[in-house]
N, C-alpha and C. Protein backbone atom coordinates (compact mmCIF):
# COMPACT_ATOMS: atom_id res chain seq x y z
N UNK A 1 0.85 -1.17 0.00
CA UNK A 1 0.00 0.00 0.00
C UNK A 1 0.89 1.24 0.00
N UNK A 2 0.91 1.87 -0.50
CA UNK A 2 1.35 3.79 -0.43
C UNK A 2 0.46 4.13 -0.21
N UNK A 3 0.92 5.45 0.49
CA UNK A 3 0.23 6.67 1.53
C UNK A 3 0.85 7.84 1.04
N UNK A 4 0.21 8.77 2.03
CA UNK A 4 0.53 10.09 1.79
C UNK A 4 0.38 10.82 3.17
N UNK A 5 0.77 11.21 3.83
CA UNK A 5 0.98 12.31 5.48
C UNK A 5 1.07 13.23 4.91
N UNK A 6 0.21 14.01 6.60
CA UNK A 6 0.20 15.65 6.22
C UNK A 6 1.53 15.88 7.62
N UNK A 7 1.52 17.46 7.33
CA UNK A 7 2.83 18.20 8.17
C UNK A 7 3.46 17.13 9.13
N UNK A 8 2.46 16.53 10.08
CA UNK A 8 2.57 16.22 11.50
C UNK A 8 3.38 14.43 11.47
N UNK A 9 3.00 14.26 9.88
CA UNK A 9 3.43 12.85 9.84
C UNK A 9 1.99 11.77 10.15
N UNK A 10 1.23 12.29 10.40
CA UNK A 10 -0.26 10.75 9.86
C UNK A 10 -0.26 10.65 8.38
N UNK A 11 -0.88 9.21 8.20
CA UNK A 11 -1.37 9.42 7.24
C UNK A 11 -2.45 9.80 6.93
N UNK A 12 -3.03 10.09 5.91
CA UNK A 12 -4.24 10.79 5.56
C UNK A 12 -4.85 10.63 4.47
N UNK A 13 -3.90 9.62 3.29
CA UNK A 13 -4.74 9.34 2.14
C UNK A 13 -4.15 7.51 1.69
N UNK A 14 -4.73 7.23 1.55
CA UNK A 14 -4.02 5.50 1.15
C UNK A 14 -4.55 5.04 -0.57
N UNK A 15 -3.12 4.75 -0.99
CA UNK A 15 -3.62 3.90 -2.49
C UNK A 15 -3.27 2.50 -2.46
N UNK A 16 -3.63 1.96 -3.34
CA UNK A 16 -3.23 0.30 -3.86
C UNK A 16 -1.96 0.43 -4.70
N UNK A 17 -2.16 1.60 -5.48
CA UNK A 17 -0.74 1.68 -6.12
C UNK A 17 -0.10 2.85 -5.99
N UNK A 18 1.30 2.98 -6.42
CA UNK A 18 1.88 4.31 -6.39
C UNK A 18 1.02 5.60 -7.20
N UNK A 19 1.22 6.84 -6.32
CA UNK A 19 0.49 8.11 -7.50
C UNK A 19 1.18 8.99 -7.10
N UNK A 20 1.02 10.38 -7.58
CA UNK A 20 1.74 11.47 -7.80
C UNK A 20 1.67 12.09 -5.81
N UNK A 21 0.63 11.54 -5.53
CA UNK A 21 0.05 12.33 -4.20
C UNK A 21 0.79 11.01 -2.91
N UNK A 22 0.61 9.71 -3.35
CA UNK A 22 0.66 8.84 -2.55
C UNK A 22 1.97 8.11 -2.86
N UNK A 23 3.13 8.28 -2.26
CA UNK A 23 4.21 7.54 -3.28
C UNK A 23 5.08 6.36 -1.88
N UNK A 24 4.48 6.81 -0.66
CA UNK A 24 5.86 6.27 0.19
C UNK A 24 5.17 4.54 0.88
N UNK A 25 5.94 3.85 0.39
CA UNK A 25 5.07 2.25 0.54
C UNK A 25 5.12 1.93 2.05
N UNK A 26 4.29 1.14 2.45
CA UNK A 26 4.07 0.65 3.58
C UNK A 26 3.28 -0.38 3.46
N UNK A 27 3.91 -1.57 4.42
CA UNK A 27 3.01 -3.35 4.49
C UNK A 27 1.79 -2.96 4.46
N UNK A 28 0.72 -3.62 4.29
CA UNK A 28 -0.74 -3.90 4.39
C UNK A 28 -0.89 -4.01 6.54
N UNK A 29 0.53 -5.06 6.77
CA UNK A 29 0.21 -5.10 8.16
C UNK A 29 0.58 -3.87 8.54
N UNK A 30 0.63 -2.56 8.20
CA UNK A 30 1.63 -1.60 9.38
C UNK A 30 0.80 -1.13 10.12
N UNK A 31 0.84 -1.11 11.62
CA UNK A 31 -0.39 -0.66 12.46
C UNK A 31 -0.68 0.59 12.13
N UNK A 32 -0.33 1.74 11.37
CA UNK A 32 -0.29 2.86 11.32
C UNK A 32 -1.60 3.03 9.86
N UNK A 33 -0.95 2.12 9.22
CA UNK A 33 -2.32 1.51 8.21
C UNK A 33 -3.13 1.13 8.70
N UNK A 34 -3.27 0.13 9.61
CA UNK A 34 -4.62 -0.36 10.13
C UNK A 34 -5.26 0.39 11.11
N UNK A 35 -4.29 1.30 11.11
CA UNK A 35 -5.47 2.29 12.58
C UNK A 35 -6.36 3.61 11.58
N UNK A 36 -5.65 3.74 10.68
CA UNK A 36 -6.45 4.56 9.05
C UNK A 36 -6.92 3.60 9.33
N UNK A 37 -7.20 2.95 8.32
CA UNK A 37 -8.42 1.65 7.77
C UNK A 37 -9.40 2.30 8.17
N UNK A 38 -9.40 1.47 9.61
CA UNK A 38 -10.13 1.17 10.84
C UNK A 38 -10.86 2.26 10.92
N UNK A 39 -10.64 3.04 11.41
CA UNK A 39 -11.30 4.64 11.35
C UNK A 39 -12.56 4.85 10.75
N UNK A 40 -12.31 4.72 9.40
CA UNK A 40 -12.88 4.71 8.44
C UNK A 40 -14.02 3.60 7.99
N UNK A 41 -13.80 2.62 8.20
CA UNK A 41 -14.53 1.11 8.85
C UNK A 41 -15.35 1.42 9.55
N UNK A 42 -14.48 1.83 10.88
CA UNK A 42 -15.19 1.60 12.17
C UNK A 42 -16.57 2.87 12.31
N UNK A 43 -16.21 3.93 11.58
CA UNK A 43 -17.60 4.89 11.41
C UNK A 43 -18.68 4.33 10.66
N UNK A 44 -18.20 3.46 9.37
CA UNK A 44 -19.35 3.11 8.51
C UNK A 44 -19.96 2.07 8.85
N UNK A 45 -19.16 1.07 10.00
CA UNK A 45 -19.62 0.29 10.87
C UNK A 45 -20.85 0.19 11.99
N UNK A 46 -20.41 1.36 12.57
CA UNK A 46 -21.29 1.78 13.74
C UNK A 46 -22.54 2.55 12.49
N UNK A 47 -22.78 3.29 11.44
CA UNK A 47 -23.54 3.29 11.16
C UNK A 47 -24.84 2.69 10.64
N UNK A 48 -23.95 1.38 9.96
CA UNK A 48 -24.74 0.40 9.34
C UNK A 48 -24.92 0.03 10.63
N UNK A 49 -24.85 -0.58 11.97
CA UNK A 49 -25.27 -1.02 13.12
C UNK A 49 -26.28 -0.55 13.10
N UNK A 50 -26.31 0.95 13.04
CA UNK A 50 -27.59 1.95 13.90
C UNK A 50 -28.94 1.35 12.88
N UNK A 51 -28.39 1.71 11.78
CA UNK A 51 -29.55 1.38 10.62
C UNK A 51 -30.08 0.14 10.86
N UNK A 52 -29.67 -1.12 10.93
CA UNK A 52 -30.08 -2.37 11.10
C UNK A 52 -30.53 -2.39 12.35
N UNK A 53 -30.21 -1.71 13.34
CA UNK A 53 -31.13 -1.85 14.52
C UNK A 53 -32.58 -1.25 13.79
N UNK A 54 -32.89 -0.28 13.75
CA UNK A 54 -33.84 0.75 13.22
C UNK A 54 -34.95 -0.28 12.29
N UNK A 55 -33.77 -0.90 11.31
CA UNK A 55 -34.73 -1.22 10.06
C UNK A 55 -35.45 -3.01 10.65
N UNK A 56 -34.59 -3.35 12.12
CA UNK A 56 -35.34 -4.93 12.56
C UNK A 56 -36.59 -4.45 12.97
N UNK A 57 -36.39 -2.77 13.84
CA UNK A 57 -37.68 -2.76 14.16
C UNK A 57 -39.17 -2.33 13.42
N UNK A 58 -38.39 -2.23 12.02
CA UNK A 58 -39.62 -1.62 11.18
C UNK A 58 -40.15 -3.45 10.72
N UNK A 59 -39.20 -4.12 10.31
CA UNK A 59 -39.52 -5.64 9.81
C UNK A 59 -39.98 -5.95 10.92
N UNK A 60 -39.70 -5.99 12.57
CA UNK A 60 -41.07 -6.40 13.59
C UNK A 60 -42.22 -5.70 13.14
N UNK A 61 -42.71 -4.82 13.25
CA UNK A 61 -43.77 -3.54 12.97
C UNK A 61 -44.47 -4.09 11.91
N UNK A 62 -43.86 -4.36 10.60
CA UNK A 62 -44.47 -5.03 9.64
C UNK A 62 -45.16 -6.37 9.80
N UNK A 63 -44.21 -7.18 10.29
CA UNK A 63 -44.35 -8.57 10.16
C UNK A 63 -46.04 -8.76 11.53
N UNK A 64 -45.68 -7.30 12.70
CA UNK A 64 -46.77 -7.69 13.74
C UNK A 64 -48.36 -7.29 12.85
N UNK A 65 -48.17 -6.27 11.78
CA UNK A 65 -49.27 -6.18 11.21
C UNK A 65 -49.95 -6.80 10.48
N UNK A 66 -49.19 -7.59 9.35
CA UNK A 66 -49.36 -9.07 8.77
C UNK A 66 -50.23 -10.18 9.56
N UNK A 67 -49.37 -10.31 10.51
CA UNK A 67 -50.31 -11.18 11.18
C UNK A 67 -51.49 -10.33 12.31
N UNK A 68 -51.43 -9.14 12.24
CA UNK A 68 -52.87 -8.56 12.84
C UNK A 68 -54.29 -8.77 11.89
N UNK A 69 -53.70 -8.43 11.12
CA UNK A 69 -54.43 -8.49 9.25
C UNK A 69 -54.88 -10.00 9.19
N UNK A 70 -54.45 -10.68 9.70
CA UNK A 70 -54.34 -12.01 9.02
C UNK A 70 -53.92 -12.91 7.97
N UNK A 71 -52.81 -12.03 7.59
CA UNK A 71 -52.59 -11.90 6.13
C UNK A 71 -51.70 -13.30 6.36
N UNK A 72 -50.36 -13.43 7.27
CA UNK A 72 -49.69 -14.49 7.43
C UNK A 72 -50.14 -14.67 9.41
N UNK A 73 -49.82 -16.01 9.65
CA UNK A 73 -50.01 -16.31 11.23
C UNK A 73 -48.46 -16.56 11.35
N UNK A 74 -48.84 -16.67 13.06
CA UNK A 74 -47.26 -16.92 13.51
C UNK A 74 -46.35 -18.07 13.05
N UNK A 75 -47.25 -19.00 12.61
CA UNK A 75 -47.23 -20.63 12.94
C UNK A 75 -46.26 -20.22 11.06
N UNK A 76 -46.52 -19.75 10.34
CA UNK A 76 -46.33 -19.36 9.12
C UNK A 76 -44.53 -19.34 9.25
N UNK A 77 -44.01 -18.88 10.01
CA UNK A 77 -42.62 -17.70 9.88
C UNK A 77 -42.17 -19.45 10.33
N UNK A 78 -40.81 -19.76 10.18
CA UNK A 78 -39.93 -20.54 10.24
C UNK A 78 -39.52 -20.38 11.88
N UNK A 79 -39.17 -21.56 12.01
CA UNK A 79 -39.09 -21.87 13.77
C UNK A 79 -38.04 -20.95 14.38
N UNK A 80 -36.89 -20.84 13.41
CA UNK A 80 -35.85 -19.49 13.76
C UNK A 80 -36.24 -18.11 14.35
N UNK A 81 -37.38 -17.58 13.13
CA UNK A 81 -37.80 -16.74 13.34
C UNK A 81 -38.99 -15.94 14.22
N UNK A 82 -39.56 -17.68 14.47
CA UNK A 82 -40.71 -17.42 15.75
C UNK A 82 -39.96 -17.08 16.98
N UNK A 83 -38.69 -18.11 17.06
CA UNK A 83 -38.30 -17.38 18.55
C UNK A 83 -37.41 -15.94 18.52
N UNK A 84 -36.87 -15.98 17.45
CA UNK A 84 -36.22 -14.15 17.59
C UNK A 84 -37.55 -13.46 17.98
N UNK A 85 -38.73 -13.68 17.32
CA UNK A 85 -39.64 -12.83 17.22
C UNK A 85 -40.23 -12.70 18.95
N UNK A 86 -40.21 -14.12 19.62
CA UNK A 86 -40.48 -14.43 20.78
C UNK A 86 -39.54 -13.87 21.51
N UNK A 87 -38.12 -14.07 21.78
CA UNK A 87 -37.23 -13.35 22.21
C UNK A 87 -37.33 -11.62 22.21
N UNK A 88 -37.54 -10.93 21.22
CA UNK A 88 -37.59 -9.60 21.38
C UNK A 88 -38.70 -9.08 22.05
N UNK A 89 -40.42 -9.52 21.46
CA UNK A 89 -41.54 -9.61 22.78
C UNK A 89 -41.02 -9.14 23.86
N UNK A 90 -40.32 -10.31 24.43
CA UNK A 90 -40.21 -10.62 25.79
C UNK A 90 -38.93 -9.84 26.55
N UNK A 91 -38.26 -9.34 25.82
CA UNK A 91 -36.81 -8.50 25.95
C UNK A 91 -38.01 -6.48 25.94
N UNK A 92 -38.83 -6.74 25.68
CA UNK A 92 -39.13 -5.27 25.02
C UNK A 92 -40.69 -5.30 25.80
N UNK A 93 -41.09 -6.40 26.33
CA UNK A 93 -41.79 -6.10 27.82
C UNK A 93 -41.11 -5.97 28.61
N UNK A 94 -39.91 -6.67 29.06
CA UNK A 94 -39.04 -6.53 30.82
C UNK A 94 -38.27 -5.16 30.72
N UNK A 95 -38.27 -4.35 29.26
CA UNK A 95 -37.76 -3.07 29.20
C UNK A 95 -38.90 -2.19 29.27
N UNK A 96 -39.86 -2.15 29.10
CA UNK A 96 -40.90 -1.19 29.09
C UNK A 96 -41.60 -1.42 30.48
N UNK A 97 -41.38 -2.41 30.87
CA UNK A 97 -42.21 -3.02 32.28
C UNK A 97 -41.30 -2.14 33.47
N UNK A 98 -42.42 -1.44 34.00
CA UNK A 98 -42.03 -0.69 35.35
C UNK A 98 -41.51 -1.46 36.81
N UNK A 99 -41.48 -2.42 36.67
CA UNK A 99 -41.06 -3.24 37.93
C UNK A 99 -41.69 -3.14 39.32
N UNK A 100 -42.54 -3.09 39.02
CA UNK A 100 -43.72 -2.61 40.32
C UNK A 100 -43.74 -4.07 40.95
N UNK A 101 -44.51 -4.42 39.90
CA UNK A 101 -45.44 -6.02 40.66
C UNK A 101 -44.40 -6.89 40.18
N UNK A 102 -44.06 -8.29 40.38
CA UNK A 102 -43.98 -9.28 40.02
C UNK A 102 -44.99 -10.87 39.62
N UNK A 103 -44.70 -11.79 39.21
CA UNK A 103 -45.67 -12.68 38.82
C UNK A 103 -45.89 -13.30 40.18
N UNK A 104 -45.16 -13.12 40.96
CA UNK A 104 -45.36 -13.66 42.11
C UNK A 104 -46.52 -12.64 43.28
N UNK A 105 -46.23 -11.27 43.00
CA UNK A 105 -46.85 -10.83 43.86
C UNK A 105 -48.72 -11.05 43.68
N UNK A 106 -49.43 -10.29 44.29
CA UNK A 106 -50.73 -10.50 44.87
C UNK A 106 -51.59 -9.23 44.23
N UNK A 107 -51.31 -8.26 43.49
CA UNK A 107 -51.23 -6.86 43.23
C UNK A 107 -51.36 -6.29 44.22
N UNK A 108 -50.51 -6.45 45.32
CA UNK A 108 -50.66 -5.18 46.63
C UNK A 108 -49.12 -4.38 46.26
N UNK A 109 -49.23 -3.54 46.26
CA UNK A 109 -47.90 -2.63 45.61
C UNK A 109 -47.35 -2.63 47.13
């Protein structure tokens, strides 16, 4: 890989091959490369994260209206997907659930 540093000595631009801007070579392993990379990764990373959180909960949202509709039943979705679907339910009541009562209690607060 060739690079290119500004004043301070980072790098700041990376090629596959030599260019007029990028000329001074460095391994693929040099940590100084992989902490660039990474950077750069690691932002578009955490974004696509955010999005795929966002977009499971629009495919719950969907999938709960389908079967409100009647359009598909639960029994329909593949056994994988009944329990993710069961799993989040139940993860997204004990988060919304105020912790007052328990199943055990009597409803005397």
């Amino acid at each position: 890989m060739f690079i290119k540093r500004n004043e301070s000595g980072q790098v700041v631009q990376v090629s596959r091959d030599a260019t007029d801007e990028c000329k001074e070579f460095v391994p693929p392993c040099s940590p100084e490369l992989q902490a660039f990379v990474s950077d750069d990764e690691d932002l578009e990373s955490v974004a696509l994260s955010k999005s795929d959180l966002a977009f499971v909960r629009v495919l719950e949202d969907v999938i709960n209206v389908l079967m409100d509709k009647g359009v598909i039943s639960f029994t329909d979705l593949p056994e994988p997907a009944q329990q993710k679907l069961m799993e989040r339910q139940s993860l997204r009541a004990r988060r919304n659930s105020v912790g007052l009562m328990s199943d055990s209690d009597d409803g005397i607060i």
